[in-house]
Structures are given as C-alpha cells and as structure tokens.
N, C-alpha and C. Protein backbone atom coordinates (compact mmCIF):
# COMPACT_ATOMS: atom_id res chain seq x y z
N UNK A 1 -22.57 86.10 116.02
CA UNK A 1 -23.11 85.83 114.71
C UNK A 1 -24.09 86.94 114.36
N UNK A 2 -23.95 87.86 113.08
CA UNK A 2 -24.85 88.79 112.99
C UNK A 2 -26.03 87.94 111.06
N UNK A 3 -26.69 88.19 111.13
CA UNK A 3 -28.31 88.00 110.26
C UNK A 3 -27.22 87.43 108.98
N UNK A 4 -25.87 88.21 108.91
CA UNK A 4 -25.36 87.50 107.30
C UNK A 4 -24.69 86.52 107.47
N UNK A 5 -24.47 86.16 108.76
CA UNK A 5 -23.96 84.96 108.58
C UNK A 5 -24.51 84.00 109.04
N UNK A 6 -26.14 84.27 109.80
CA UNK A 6 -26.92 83.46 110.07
C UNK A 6 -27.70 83.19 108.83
N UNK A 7 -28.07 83.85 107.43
CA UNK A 7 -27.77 83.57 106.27
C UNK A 7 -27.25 82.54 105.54
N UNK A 8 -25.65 82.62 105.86
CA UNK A 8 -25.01 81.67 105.21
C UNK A 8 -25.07 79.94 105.60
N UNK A 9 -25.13 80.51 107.07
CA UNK A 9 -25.27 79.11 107.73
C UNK A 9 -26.69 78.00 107.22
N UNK A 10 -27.70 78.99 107.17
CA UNK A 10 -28.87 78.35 107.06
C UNK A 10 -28.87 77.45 105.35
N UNK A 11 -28.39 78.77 104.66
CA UNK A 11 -28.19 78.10 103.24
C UNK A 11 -27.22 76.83 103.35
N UNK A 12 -26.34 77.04 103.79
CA UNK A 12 -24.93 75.85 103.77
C UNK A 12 -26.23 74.52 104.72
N UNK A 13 -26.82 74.47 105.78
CA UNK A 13 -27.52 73.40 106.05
C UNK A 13 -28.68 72.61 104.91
N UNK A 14 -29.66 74.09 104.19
CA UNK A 14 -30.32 73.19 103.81
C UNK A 14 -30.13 73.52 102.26
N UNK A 15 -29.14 73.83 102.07
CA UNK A 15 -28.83 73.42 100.23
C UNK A 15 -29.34 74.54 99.53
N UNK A 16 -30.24 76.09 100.24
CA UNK A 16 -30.95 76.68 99.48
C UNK A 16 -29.72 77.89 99.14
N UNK A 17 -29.80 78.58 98.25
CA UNK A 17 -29.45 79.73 97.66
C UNK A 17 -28.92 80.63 99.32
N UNK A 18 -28.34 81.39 98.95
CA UNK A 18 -28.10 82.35 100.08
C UNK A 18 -29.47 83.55 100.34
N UNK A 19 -30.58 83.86 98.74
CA UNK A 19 -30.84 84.74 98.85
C UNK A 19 -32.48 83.77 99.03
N UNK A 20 -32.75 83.11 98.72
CA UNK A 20 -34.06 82.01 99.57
C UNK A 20 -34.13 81.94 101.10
N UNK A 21 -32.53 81.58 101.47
CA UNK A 21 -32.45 81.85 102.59
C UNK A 21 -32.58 82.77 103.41
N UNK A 22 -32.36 83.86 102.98
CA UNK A 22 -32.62 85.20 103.53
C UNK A 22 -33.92 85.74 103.74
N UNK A 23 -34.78 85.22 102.28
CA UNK A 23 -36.03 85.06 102.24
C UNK A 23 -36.51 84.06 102.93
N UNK A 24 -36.16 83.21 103.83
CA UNK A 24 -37.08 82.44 104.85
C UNK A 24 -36.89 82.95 106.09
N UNK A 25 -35.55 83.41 106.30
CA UNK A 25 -35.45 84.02 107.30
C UNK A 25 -36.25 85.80 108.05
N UNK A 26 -36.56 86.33 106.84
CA UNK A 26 -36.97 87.58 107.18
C UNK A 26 -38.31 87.29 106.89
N UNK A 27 -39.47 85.83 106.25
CA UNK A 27 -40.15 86.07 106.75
C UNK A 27 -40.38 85.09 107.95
N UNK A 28 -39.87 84.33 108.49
CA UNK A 28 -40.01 83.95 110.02
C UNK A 28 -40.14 85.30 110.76
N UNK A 29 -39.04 86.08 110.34
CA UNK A 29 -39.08 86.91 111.59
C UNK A 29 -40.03 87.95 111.50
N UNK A 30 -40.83 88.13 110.42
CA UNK A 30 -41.83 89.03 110.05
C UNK A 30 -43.16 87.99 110.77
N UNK A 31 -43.28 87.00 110.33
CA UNK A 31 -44.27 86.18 111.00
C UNK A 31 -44.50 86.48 112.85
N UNK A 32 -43.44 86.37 113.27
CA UNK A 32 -43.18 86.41 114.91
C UNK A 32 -43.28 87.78 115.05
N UNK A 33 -43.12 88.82 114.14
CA UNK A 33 -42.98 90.17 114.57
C UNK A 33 -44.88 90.34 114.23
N UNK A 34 -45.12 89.83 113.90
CA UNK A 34 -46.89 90.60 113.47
C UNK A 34 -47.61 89.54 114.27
N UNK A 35 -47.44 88.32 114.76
CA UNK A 35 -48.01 87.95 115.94
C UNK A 35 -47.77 88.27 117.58
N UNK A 36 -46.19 88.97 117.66
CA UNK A 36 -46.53 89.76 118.91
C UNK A 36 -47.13 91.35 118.95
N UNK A 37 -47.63 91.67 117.73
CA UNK A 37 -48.04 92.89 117.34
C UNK A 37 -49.32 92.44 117.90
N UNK A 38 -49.72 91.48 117.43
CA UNK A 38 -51.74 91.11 117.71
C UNK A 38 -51.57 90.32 118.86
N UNK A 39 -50.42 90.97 119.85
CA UNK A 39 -50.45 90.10 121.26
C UNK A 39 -50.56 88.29 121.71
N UNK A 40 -50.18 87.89 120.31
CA UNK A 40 -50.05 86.40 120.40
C UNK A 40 -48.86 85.43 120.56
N UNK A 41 -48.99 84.63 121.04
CA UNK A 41 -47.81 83.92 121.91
C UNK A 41 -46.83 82.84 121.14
N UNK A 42 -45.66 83.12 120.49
CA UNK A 42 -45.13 82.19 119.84
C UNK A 42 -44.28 81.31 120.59
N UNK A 43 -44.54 79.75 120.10
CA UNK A 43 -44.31 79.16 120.90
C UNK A 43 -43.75 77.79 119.68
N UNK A 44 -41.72 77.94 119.96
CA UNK A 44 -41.31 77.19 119.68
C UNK A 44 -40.68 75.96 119.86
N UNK A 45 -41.82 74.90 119.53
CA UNK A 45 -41.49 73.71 120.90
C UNK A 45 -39.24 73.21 120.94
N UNK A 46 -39.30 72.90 121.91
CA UNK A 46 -37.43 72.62 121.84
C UNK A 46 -36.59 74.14 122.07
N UNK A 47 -36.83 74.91 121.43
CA UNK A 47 -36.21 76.58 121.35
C UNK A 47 -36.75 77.21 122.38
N UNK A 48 -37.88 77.76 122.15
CA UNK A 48 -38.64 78.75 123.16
C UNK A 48 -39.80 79.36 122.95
N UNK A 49 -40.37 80.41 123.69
CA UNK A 49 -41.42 81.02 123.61
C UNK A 49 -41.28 82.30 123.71
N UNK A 50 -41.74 83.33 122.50
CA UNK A 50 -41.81 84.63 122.21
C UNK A 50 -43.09 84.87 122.74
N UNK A 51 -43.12 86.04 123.69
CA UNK A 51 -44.41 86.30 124.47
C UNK A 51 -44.68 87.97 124.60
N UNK A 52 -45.35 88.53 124.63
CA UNK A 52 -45.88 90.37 124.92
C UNK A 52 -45.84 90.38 126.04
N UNK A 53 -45.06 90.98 126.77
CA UNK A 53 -45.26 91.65 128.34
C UNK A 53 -45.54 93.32 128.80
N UNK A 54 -46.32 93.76 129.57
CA UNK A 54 -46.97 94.82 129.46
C UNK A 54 -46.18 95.32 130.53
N UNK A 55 -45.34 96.37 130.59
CA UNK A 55 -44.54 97.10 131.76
C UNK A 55 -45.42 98.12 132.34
N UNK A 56 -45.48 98.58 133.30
CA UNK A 56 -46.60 98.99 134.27
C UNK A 56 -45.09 100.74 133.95
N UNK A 57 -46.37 101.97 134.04
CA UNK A 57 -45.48 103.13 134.19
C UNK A 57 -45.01 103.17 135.42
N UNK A 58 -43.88 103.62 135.33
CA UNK A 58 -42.99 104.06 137.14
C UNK A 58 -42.39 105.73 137.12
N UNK A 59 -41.72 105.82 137.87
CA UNK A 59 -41.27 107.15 137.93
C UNK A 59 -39.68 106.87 138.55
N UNK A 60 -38.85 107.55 137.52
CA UNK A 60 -37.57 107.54 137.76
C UNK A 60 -36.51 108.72 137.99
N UNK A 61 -35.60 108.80 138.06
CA UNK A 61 -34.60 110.07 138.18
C UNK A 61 -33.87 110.19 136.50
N UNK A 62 -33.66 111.57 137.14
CA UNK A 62 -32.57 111.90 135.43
C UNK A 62 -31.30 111.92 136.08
N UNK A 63 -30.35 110.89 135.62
CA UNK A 63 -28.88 110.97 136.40
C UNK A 63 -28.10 111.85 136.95
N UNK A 64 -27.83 112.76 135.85
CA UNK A 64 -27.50 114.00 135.21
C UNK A 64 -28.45 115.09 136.89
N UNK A 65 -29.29 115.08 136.85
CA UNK A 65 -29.75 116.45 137.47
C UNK A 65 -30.74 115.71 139.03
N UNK A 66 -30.93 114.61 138.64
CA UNK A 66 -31.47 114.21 139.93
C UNK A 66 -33.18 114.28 139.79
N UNK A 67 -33.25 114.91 138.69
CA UNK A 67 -34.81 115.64 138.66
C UNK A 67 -35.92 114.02 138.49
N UNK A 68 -36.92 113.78 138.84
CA UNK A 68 -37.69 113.22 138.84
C UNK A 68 -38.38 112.96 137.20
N UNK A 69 -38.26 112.02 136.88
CA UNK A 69 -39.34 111.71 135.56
C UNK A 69 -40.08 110.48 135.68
N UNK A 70 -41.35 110.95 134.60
CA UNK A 70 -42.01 109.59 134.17
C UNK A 70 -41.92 109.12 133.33
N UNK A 71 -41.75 107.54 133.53
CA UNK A 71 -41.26 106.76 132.46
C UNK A 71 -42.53 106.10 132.24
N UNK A 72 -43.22 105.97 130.84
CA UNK A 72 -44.42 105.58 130.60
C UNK A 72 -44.69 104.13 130.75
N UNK A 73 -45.90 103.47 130.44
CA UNK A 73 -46.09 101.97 130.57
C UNK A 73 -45.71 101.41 128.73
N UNK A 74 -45.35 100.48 128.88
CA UNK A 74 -45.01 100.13 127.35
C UNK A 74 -45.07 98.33 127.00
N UNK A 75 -45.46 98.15 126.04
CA UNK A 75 -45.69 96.60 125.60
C UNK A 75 -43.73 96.28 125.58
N UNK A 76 -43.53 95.22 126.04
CA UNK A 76 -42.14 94.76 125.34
C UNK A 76 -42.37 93.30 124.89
N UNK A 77 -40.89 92.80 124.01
CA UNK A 77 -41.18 91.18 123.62
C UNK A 77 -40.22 90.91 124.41
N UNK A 78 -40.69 89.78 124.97
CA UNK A 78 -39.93 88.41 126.05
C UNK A 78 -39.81 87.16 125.34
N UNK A 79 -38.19 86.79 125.58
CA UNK A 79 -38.45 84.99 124.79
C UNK A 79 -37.88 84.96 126.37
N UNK A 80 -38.35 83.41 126.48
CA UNK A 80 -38.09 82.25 127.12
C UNK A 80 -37.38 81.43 126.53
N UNK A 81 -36.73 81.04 127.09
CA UNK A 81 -35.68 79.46 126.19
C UNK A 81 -36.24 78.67 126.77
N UNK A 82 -36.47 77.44 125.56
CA UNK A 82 -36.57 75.71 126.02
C UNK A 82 -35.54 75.29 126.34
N UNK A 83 -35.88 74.06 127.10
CA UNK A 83 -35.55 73.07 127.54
C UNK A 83 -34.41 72.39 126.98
N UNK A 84 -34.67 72.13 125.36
CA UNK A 84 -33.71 71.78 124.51
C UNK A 84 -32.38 73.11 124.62
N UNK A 85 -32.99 74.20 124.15
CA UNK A 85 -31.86 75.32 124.14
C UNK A 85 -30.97 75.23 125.24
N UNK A 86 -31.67 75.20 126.78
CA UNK A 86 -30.67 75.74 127.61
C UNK A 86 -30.20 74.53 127.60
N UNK A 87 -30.46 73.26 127.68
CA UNK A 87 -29.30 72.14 127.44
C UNK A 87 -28.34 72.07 126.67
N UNK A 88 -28.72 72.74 125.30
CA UNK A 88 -27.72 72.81 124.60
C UNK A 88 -26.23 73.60 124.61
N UNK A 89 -27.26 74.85 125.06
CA UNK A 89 -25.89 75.64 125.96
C UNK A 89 -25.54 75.30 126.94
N UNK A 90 -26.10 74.63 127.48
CA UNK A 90 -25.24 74.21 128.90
C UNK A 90 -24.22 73.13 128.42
N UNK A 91 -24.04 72.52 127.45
CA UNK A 91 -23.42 71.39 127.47
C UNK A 91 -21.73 72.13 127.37
C-alpha cells in the first residue's frame, strides 16, 4: 500500500473527501515528524510507539577496497508495534 491509496482508504472509512483526507494524513505525520525532532516519544496506545534512538559512531570497511571508514553517530526513528498490531498480524 503506498500514501495514495492509504488516502483512499482513509476517505472510503470515514466519509471525508479524498483531499481532507490527505490533509489529515500529512498532518499526523508532520505532528510525529516534529515531535521526534524535539526528541519526544509518540506513543500510540493499540498500534505502537515512535521513539529517537541515538546510534553510537563505529568504524567500518569500504567493500569495494577494504579501506577502513568512519561511520558517524546519528539520531534515528524506531517504532515499536503494540500489542493490538502484532495480534492483528498475527492472526
């Protein structure tokens, strides 16, 4: 499923326009994107939890030549799935 047809779906559930929908959808995801910006923990009860994890720098190889590099430390986003989710897929 790619964003346009997670779009359509959302409109076809709750009766709204395709382009409302789109507009709730991009700002959810703007909401979740500027609270893991200010390192804060979203937390969707049943679904999951969007969280900041801080990767520590390491030092790796270049495939290609063997040569040694550093790979810097960097913020990434982590979800967790609920409880509800992975049941749901599991079923």
């Amino acid at each position: 499923m790619n964003k346009s047809d997670l779009v359509a779906k959302v409109a076809t559930a709750s009766g709204l326009t395709k382009a409302n929908a789109e507009r709730a959808i991009e700002a959810t995801f703007a909401s979740i994107t500027s609270a893991l910006k200010q390192k804060e923990e979203v937390r969707l009860i049943g679904f999951g939890t969007f969280t900041v994890v801080q990767r520590a720098a390491t030092e790796g190889r270049n495939p290609r030549t063997g040569a040694k590099i550093k790979i810097p430390a960097k913020r990434l986003p982590k979800f967790r799935p609920g409880k509800q989710l992975k049941d749901a897929v599991e079923a």
